[in-house]
C-alpha atoms as a PDB file:
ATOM      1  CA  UNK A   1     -39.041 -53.526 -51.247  1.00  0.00           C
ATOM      2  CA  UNK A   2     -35.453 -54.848 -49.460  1.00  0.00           C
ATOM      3  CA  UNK A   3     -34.222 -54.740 -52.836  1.00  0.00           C
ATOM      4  CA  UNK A   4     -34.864 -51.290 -54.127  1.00  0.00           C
ATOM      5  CA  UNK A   5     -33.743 -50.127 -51.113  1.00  0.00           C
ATOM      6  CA  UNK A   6     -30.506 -51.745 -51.146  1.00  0.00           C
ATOM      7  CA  UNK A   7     -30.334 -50.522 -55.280  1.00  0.00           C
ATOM      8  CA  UNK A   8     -31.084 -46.931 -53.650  1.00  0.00           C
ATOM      9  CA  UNK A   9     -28.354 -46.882 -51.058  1.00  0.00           C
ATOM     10  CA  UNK A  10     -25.757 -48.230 -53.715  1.00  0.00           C
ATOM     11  CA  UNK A  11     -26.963 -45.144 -56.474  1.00  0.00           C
ATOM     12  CA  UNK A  12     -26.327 -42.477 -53.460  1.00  0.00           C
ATOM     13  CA  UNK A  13     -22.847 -43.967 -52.594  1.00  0.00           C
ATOM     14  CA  UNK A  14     -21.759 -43.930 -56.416  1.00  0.00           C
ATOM     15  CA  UNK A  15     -23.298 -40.598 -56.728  1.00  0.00           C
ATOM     16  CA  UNK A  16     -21.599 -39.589 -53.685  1.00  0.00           C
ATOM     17  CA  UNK A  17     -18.274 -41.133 -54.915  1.00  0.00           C
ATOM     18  CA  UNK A  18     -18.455 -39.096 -58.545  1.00  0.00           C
ATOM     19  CA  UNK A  19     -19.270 -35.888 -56.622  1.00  0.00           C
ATOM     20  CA  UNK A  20     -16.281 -36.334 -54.087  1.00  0.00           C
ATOM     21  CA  UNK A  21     -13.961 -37.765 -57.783  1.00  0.00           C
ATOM     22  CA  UNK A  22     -14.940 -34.595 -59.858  1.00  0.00           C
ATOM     23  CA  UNK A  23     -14.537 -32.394 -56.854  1.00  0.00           C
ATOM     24  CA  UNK A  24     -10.676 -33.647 -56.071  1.00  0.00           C
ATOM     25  CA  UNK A  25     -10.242 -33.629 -59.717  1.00  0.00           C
ATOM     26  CA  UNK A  26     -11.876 -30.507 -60.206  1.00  0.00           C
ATOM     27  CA  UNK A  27      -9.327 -28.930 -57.135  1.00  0.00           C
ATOM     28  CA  UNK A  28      -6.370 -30.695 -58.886  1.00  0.00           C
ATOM     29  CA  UNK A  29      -6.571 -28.957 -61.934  1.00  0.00           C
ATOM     30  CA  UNK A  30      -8.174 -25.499 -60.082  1.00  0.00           C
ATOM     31  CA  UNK A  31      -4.255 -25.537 -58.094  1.00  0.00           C
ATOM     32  CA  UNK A  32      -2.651 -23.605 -61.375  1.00  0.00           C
ATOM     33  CA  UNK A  33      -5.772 -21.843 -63.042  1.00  0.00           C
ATOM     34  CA  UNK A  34      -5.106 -18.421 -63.691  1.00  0.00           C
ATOM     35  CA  UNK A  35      -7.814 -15.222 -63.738  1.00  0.00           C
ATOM     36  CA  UNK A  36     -10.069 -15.708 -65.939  1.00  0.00           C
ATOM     37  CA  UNK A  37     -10.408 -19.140 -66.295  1.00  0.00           C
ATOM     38  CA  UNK A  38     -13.040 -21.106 -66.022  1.00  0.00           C
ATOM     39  CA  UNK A  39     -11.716 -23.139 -62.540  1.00  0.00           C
ATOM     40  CA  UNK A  40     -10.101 -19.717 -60.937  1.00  0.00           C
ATOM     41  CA  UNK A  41     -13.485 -19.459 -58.858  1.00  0.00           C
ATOM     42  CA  UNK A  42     -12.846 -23.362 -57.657  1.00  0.00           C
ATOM     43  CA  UNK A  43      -9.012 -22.379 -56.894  1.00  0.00           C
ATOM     44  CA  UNK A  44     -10.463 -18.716 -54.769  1.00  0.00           C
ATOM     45  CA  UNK A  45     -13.205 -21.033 -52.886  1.00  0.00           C
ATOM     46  CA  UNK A  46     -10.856 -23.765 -51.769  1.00  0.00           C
ATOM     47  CA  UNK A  47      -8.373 -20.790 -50.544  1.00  0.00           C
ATOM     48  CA  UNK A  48     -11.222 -19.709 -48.662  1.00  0.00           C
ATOM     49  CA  UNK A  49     -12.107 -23.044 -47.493  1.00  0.00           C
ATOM     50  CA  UNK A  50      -8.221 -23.122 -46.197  1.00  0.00           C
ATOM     51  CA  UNK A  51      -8.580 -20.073 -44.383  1.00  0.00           C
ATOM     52  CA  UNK A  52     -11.495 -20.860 -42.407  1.00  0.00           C
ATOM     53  CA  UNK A  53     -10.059 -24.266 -41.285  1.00  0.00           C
ATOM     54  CA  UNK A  54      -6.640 -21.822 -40.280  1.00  0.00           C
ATOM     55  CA  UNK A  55      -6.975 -21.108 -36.433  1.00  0.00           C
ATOM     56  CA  UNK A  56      -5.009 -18.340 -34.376  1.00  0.00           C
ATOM     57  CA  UNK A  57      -4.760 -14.622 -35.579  1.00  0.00           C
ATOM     58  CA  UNK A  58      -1.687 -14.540 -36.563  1.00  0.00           C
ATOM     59  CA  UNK A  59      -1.750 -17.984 -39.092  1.00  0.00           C
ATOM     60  CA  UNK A  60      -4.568 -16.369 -40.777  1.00  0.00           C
ATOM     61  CA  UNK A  61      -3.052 -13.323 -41.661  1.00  0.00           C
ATOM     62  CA  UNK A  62       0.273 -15.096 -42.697  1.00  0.00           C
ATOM     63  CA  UNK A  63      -2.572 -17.072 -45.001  1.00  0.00           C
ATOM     64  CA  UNK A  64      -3.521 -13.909 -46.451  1.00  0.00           C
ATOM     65  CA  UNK A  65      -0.407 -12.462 -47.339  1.00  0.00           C
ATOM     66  CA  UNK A  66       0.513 -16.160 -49.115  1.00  0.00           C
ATOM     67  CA  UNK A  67      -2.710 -15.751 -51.390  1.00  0.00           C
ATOM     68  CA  UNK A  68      -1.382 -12.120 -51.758  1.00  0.00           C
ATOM     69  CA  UNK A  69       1.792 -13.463 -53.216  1.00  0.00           C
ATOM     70  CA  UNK A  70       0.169 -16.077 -55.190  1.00  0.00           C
ATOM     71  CA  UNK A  71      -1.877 -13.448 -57.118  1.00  0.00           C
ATOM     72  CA  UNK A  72       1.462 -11.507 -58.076  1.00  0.00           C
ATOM     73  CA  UNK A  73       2.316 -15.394 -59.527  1.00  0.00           C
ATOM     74  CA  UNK A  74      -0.361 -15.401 -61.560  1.00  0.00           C
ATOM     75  CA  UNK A  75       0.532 -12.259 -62.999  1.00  0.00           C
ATOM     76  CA  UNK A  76       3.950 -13.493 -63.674  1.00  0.00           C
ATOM     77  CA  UNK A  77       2.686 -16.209 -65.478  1.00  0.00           C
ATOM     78  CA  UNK A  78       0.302 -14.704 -67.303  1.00  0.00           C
ATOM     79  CA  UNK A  79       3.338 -12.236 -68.760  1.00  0.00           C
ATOM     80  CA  UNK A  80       5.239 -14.747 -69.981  1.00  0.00           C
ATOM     81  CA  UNK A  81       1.711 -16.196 -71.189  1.00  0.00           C
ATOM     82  CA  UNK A  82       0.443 -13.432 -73.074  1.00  0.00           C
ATOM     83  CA  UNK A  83       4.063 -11.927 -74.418  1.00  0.00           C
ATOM     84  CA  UNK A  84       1.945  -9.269 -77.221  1.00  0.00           C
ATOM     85  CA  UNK A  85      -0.194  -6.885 -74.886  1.00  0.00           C
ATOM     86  CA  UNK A  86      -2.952  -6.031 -77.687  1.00  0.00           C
ATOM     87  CA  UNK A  87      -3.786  -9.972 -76.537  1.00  0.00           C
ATOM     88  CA  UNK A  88      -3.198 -10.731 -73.030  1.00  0.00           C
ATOM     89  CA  UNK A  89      -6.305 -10.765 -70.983  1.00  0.00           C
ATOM     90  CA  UNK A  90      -6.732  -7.412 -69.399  1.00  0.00           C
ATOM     91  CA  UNK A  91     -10.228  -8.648 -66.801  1.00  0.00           C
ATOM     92  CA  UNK A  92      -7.871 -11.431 -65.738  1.00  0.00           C
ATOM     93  CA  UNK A  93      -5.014  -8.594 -64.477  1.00  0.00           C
ATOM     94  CA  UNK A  94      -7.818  -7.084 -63.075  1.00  0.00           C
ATOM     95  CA  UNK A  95      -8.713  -9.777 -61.189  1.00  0.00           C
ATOM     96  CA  UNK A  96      -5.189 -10.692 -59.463  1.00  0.00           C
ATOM     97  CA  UNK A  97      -4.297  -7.267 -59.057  1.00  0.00           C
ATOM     98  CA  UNK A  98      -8.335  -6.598 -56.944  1.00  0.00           C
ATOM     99  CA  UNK A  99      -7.507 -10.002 -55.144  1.00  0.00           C
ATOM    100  CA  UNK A 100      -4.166  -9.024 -54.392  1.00  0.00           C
ATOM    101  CA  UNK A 101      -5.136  -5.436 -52.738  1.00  0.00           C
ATOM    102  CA  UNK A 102      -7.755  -7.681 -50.598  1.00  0.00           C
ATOM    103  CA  UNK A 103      -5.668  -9.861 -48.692  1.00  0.00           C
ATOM    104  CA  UNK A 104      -2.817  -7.620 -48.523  1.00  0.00           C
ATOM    105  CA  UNK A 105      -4.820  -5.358 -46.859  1.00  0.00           C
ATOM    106  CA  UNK A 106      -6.107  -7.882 -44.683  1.00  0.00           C
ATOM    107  CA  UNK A 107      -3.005  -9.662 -43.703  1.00  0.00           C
ATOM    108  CA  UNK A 108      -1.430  -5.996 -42.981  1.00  0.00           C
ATOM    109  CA  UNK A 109      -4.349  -5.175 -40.902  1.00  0.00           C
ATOM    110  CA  UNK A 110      -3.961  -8.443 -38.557  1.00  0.00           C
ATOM    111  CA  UNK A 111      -0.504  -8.663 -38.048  1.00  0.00           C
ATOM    112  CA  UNK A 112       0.039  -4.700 -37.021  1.00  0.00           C
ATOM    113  CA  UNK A 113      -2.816  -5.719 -34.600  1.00  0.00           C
ATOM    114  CA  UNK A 114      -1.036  -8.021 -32.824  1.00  0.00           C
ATOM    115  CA  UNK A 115       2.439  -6.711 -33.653  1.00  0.00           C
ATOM    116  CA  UNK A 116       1.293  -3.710 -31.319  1.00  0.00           C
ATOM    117  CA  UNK A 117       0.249  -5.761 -28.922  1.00  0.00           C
ATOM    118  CA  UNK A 118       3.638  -7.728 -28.374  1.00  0.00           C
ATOM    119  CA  UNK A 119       6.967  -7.250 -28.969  1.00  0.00           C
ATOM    120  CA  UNK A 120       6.488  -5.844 -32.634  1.00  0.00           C
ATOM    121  CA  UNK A 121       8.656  -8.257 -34.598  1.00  0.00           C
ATOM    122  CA  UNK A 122       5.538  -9.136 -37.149  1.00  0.00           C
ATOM    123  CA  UNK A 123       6.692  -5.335 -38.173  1.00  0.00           C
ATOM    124  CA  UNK A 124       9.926  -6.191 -39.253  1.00  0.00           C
ATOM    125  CA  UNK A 125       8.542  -8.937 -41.720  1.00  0.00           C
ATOM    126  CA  UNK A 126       5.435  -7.237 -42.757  1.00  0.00           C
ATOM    127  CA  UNK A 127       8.030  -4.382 -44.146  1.00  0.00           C
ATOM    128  CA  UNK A 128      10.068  -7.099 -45.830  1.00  0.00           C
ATOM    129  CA  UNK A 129       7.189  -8.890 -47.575  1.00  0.00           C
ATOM    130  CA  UNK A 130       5.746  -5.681 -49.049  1.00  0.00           C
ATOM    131  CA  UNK A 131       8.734  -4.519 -50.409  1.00  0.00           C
ATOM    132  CA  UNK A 132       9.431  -8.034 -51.841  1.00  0.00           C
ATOM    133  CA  UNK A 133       6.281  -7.701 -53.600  1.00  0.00           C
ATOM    134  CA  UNK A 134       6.726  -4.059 -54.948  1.00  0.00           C
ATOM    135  CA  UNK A 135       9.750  -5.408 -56.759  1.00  0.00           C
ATOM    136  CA  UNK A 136       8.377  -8.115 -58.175  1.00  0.00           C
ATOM    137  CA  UNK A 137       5.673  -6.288 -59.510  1.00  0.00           C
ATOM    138  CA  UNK A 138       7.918  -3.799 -60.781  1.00  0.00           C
ATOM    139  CA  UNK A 139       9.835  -6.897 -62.932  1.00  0.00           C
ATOM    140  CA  UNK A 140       6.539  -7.064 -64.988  1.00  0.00           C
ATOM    141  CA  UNK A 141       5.321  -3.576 -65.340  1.00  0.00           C
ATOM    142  CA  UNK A 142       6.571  -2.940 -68.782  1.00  0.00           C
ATOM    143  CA  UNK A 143       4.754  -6.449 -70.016  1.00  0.00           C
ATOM    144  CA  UNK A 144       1.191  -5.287 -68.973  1.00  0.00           C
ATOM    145  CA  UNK A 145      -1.553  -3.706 -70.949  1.00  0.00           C
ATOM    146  CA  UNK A 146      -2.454   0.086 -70.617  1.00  0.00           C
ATOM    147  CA  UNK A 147      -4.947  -0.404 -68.034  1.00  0.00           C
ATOM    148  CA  UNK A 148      -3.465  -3.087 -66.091  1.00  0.00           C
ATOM    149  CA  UNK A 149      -0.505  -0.718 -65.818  1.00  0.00           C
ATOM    150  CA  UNK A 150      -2.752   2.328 -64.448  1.00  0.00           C
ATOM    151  CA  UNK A 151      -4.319  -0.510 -61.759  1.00  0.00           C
ATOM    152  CA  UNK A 152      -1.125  -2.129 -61.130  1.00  0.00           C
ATOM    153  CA  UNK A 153      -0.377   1.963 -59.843  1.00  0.00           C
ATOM    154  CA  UNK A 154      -2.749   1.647 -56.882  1.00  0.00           C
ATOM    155  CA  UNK A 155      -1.015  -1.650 -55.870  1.00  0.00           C
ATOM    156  CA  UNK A 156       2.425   0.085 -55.785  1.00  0.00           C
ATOM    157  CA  UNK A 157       0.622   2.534 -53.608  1.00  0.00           C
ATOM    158  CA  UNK A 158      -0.990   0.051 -51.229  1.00  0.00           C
ATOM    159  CA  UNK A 159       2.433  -1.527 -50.753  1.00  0.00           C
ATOM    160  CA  UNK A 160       4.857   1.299 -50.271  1.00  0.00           C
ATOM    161  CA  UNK A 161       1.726   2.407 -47.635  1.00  0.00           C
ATOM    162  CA  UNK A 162       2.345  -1.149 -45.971  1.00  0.00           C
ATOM    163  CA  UNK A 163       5.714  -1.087 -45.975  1.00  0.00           C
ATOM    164  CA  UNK A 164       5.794   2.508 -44.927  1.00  0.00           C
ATOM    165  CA  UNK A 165       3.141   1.903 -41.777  1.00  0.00           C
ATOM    166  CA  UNK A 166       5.117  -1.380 -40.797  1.00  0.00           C
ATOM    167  CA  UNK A 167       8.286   0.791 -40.254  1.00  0.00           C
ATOM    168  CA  UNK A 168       6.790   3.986 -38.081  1.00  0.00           C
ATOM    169  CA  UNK A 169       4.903   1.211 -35.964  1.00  0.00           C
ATOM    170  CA  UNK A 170       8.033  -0.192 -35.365  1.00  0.00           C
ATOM    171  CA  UNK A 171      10.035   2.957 -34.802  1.00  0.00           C
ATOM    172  CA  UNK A 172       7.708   3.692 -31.801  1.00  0.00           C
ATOM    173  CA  UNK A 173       7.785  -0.193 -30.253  1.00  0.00           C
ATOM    174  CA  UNK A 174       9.676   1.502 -26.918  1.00  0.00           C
ATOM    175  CA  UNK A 175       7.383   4.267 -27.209  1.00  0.00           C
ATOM    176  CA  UNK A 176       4.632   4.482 -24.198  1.00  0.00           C
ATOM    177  CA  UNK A 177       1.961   5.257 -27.079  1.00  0.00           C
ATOM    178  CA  UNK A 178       2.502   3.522 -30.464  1.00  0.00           C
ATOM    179  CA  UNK A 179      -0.446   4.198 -32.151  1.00  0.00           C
ATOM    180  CA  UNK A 180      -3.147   7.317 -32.506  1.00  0.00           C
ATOM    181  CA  UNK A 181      -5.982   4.670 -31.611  1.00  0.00           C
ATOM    182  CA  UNK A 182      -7.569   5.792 -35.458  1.00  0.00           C
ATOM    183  CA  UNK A 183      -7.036   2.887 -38.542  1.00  0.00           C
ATOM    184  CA  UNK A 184      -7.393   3.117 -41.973  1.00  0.00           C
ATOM    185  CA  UNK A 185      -7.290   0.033 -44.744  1.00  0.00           C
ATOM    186  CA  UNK A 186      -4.024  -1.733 -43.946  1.00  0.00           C
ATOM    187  CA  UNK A 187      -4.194  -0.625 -39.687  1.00  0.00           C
ATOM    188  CA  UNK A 188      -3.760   1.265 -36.710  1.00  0.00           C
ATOM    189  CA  UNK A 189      -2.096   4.445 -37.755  1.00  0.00           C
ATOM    190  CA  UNK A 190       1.105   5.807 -35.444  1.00  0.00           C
ATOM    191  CA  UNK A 191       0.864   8.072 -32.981  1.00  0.00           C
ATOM    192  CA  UNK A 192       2.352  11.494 -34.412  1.00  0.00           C
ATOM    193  CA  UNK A 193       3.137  13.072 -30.649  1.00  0.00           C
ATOM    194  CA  UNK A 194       6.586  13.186 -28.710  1.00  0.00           C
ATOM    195  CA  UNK A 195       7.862   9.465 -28.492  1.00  0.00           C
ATOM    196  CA  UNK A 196       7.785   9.172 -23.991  1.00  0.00           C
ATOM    197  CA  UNK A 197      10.132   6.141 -23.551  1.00  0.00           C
ATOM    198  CA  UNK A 198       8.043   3.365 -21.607  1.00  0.00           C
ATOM    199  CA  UNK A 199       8.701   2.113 -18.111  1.00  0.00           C
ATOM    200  CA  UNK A 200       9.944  -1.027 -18.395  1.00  0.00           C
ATOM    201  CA  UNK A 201      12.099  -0.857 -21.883  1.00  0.00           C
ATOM    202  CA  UNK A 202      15.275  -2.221 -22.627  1.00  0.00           C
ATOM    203  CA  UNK A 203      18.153  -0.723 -20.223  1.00  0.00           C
ATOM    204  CA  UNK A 204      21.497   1.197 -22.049  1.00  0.00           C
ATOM    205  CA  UNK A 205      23.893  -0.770 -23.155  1.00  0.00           C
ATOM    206  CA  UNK A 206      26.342   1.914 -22.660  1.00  0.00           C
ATOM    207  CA  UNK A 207      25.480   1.518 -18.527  1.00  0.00           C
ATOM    208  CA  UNK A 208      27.655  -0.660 -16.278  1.00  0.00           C
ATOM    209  CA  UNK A 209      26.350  -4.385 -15.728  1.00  0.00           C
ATOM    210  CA  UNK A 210      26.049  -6.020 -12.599  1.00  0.00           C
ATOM    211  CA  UNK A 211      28.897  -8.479 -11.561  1.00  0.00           C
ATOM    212  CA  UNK A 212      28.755 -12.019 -12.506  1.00  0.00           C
ATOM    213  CA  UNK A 213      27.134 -11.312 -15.661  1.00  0.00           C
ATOM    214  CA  UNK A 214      29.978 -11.758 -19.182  1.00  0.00           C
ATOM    215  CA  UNK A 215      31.267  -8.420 -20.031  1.00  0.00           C
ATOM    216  CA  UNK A 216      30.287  -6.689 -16.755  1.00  0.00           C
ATOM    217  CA  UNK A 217      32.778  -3.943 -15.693  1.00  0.00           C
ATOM    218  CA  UNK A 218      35.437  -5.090 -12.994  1.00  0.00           C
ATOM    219  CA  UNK A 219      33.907  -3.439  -9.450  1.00  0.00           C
ATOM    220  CA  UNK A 220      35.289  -4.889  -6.215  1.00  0.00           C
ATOM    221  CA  UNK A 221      33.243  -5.422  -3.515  1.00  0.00           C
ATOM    222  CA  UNK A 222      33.942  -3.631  -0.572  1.00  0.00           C
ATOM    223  CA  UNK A 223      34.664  -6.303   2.296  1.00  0.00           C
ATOM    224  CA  UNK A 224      34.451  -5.162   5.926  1.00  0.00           C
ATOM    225  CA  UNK A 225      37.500  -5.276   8.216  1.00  0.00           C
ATOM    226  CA  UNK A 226      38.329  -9.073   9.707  1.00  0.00           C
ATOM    227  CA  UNK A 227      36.368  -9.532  13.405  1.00  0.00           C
ATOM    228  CA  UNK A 228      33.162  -6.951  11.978  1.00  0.00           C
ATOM    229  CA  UNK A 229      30.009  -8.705  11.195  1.00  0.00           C
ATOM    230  CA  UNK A 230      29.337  -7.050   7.953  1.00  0.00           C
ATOM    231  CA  UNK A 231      26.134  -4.589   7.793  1.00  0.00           C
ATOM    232  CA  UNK A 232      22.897  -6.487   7.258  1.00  0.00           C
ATOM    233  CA  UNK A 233      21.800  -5.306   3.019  1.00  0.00           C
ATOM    234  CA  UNK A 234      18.536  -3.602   3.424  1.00  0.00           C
ATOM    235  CA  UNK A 235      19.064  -2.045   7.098  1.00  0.00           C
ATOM    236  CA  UNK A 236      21.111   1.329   7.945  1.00  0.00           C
ATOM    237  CA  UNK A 237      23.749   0.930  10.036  1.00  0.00           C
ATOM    238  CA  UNK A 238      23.311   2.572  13.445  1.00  0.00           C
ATOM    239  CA  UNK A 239      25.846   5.365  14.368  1.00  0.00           C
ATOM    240  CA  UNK A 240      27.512   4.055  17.472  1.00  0.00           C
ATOM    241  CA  UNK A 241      28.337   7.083  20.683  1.00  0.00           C
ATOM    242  CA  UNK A 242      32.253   7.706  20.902  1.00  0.00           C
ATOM    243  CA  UNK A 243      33.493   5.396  23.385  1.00  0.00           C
ATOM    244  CA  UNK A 244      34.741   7.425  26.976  1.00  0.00           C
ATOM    245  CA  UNK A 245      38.521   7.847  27.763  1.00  0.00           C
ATOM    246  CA  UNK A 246      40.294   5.098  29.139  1.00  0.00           C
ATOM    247  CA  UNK A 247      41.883   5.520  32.563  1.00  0.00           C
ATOM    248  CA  UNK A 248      45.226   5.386  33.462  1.00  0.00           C
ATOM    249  CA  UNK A 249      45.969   2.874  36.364  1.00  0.00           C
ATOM    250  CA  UNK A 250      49.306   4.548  38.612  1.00  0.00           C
ATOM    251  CA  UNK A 251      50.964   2.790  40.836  1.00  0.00           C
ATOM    252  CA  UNK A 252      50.832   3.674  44.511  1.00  0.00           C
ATOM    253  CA  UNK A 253      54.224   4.731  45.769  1.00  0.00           C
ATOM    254  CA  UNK A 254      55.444   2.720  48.570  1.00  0.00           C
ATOM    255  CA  UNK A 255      58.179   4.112  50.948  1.00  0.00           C
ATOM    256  CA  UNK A 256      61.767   3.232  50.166  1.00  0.00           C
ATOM    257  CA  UNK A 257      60.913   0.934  47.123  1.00  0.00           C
ATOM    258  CA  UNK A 258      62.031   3.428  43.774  1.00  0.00           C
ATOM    259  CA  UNK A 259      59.456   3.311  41.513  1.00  0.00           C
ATOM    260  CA  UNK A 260      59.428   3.228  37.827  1.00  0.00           C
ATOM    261  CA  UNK A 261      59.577   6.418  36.862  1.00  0.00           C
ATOM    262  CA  UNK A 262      60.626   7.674  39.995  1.00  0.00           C
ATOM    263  CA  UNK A 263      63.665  10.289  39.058  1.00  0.00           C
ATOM    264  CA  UNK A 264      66.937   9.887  40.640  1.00  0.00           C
ATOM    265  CA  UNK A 265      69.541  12.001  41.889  1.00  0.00           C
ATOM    266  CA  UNK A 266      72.144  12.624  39.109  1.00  0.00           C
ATOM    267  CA  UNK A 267      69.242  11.564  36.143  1.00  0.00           C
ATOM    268  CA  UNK A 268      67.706  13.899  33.987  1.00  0.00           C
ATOM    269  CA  UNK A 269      64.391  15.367  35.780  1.00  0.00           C
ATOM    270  CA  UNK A 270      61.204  14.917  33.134  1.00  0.00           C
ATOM    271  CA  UNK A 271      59.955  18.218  31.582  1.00  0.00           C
ATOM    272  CA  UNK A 272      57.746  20.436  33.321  1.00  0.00           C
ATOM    273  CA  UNK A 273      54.349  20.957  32.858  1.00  0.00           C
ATOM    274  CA  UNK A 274      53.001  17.078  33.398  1.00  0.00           C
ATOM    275  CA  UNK A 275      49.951  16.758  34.699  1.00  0.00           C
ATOM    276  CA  UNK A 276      49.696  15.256  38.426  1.00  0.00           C
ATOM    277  CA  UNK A 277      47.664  12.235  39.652  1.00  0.00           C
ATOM    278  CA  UNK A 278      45.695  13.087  43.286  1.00  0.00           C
ATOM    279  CA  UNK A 279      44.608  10.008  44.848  1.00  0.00           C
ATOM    280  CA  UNK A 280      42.427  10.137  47.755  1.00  0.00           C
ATOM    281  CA  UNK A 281      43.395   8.464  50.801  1.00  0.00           C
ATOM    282  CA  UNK A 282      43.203   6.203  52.924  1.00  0.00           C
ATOM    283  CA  UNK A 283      42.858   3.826  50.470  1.00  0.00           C
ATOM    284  CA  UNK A 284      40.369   0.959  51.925  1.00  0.00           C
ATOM    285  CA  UNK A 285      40.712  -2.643  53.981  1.00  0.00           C
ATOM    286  CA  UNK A 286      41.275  -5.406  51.937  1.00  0.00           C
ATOM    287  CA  UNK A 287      40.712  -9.017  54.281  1.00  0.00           C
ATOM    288  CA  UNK A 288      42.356 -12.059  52.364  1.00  0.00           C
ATOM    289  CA  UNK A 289      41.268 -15.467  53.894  1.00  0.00           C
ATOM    290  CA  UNK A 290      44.129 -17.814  56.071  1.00  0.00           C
ATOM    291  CA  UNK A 291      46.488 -19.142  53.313  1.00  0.00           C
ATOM    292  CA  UNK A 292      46.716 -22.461  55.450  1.00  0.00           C
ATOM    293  CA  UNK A 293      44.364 -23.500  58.142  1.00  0.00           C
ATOM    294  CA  UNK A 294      45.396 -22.468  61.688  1.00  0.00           C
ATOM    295  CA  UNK A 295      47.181 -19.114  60.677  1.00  0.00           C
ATOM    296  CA  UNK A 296      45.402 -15.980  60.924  1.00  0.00           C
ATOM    297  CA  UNK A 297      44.555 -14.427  57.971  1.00  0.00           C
ATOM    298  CA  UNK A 298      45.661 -10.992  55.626  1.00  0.00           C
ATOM    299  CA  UNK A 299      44.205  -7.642  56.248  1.00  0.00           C
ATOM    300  CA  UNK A 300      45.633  -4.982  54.091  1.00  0.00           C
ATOM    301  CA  UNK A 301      44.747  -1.310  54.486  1.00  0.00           C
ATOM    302  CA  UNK A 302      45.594  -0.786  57.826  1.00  0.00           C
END
C-alpha cells in the first residue's frame, strides 16, 4: 500500500513538472505570436496575469498603454508579414486594432484620474504617447486591407481624442475647476466655464523676489538711526506726544560784577524788541553745612 502511494506521489510531481514545462514553453513561444495565431490567447492571458500582479494606479495604467503599443507592433509586423493585401489576415488586424482601443482607453482613463488629482504632469506624457502612436499607425496605413483601413479610422479617432483631452486637462491645471465632473471613454471631460485662477498657484515671475533668494531685485533695508532700538516686526509703533519747550536758565545779576551780555557804555546796544525775563524775588535760603568743624556754617539768601 506504502508503495503505490509513493508511485502516486512521484506520477503527480512529473505530471506537475510537464504542466509547469509546457506552460513556460508554451509562454516562451506565446512572447512573439501575432493575432490570429493559435498562442495569441496564451500571450493576452499572461498580459493579464501581469497586470493583476501590477500594484498602484498609476503602474497599471502605464501597463496598459505598453500592451497598447505592443498591439500597434503586431501590426507592424504583420505588414511587413503579409506585403500583398488580397492575403494578409484581415480578423488578425481586427484583433490588434479592438485590443489596442481597450487599453488605450483604459490607460487614458487612469492616468487623467490621477493627473487631476496632482500636479498634472501624467498629461504631458499621455499627449506624447498618443501622438507617438497616431504616427506610427499612420507609417502602415497604406499596407492594410480595405477594412482594416476603415477600423484603423476609429483608432486615429480615439487617439487624436486622447491626445486632444490630455492637452485641455492640462491647460486648466491652475484652474480652480479642471474638469465638468461628467467622463466619457478615455476620462473626465474639462470644464468649459471661465478658467478662476486657484488660491495657492504658482506666483509671477515678472514680480519682485524676496532678498536672499538668486536673482532677487537689489532693495535695501531700511536701518533705523544709531542709539534707536529698531521697531519690533509685527507691532505698530506708538506715536510719541511732542516733547515741552526747554527752559532757558539766566543768570541772576549781581551788583557791580558785568555780566555776560550786559551792554556797555560805548558798545553797540542789542536790537529792540527782545523779550524780558521777570524773576520773582526774594529768591529763597540756601544753608550749606560748616566746611571745617568749628566754623559756622553758609546761609545764602539772606
Amino acid at each position: 500500500m506504502s508503495g503505490a502511494r509513493a508511485r502516486f506521489a512521484i506520477a503527480a510531481v512529473a505530471v506537475l513538472a510537464l504542466v509547469g514545462s509546457l506552460a513556460g514553453m508554451s509562454l516562451l513561444l506565446a512572447r512573439d505570436a501575432l493575432p490570429g495565431d493559435a498562442l495569441y490567447g496564451v500571450k493576452r492571458t499572461a498580459e493579464a496575469a501581469s497586470l493583476g500582479l501590477t500594484f498602484g494606479a498609476e503602474p497599471k495604467a502605464l501597463k496598459h498603454l505598453e500592451f497598447a503599443s505592443a498591439r500597434v507592433s503586431e501590426i507592424e509586423t504583420l505588414a511587413r508579414r503579409y506585403p500583398g493585401r488580397d492575403s494578409a489576415p484581415v480578423g488578425g488586424y481586427l484583433t490588434a486594432l479592438t485590443d489596442f482601443d481597450n487599453d488605450a482607453a483604459a490607460g487614458s482613463r487612469q492616468l487623467i484620474a490621477l493627473a487631476t488629482r496632482a500636479d498634472g504632469r501624467q498629461l504631458d506624457a499621455l499627449h506624447a504617447w498618443a501622438r507617438q502612436q497616431s504616427a506610427r499607425l499612420t507609417d502602415v496605413t497604406s499596407r492594410l486591407p480595405a477594412a482594416a483601413r476603415n477600423r484603423e479610422t476609429a483608432t486615429h479617432g480615439l487617439l487624436d481624442k486622447i491626445s486632444t483631452r490630455a492637452a485641455a486637462l492640462f491647460a486648466r491645471m491652475d484652474c480652480y475647476q479642471i474638469t465638468s465632473g461628467s467622463f466619457d471613454d478615455v476620462g473626465a471631460l474639462p470644464a468649459a466655464g471661465v478658467c478662476e485662477k486657484a488660491t495657492g498657484t504658482a506666483p509671477d515671475p515678472n514680480a519682485p523676489k524676496p532678498s536672499g533668494v538668486p536673482g532677487a531685485s537689489a532693495v535695501q533695508p531700511t536701518v533705523p538711526p544709531r542709539g534707536t532700538d529698531p521697531p519690533t516686526p509685527g507691532l505698530p509703533t506708538p506715536a510719541l506726544p511732542p516733547l515741552p519747550p526747554v527752559a532757558r536758565t539766566v543768570p541772576l545779576p549781581q551788583p557791580g560784577i558785568p555780566q555776560p551780555g550786559t551792554p556797555q557804555s560805548g558798545a553797540p546796544q542789542p536790537p529792540a524788541g527782545l523779550p524780558t525775563v521777570v524773576l520773582p524775588l526774594p529768591l529763597p535760603t540756601v544753608e550749606l553745612p560748616p566746611l571745617l568743624p568749628g566754623l559756622p556754617g553758609v546761609r545764602i539768601g539772606e
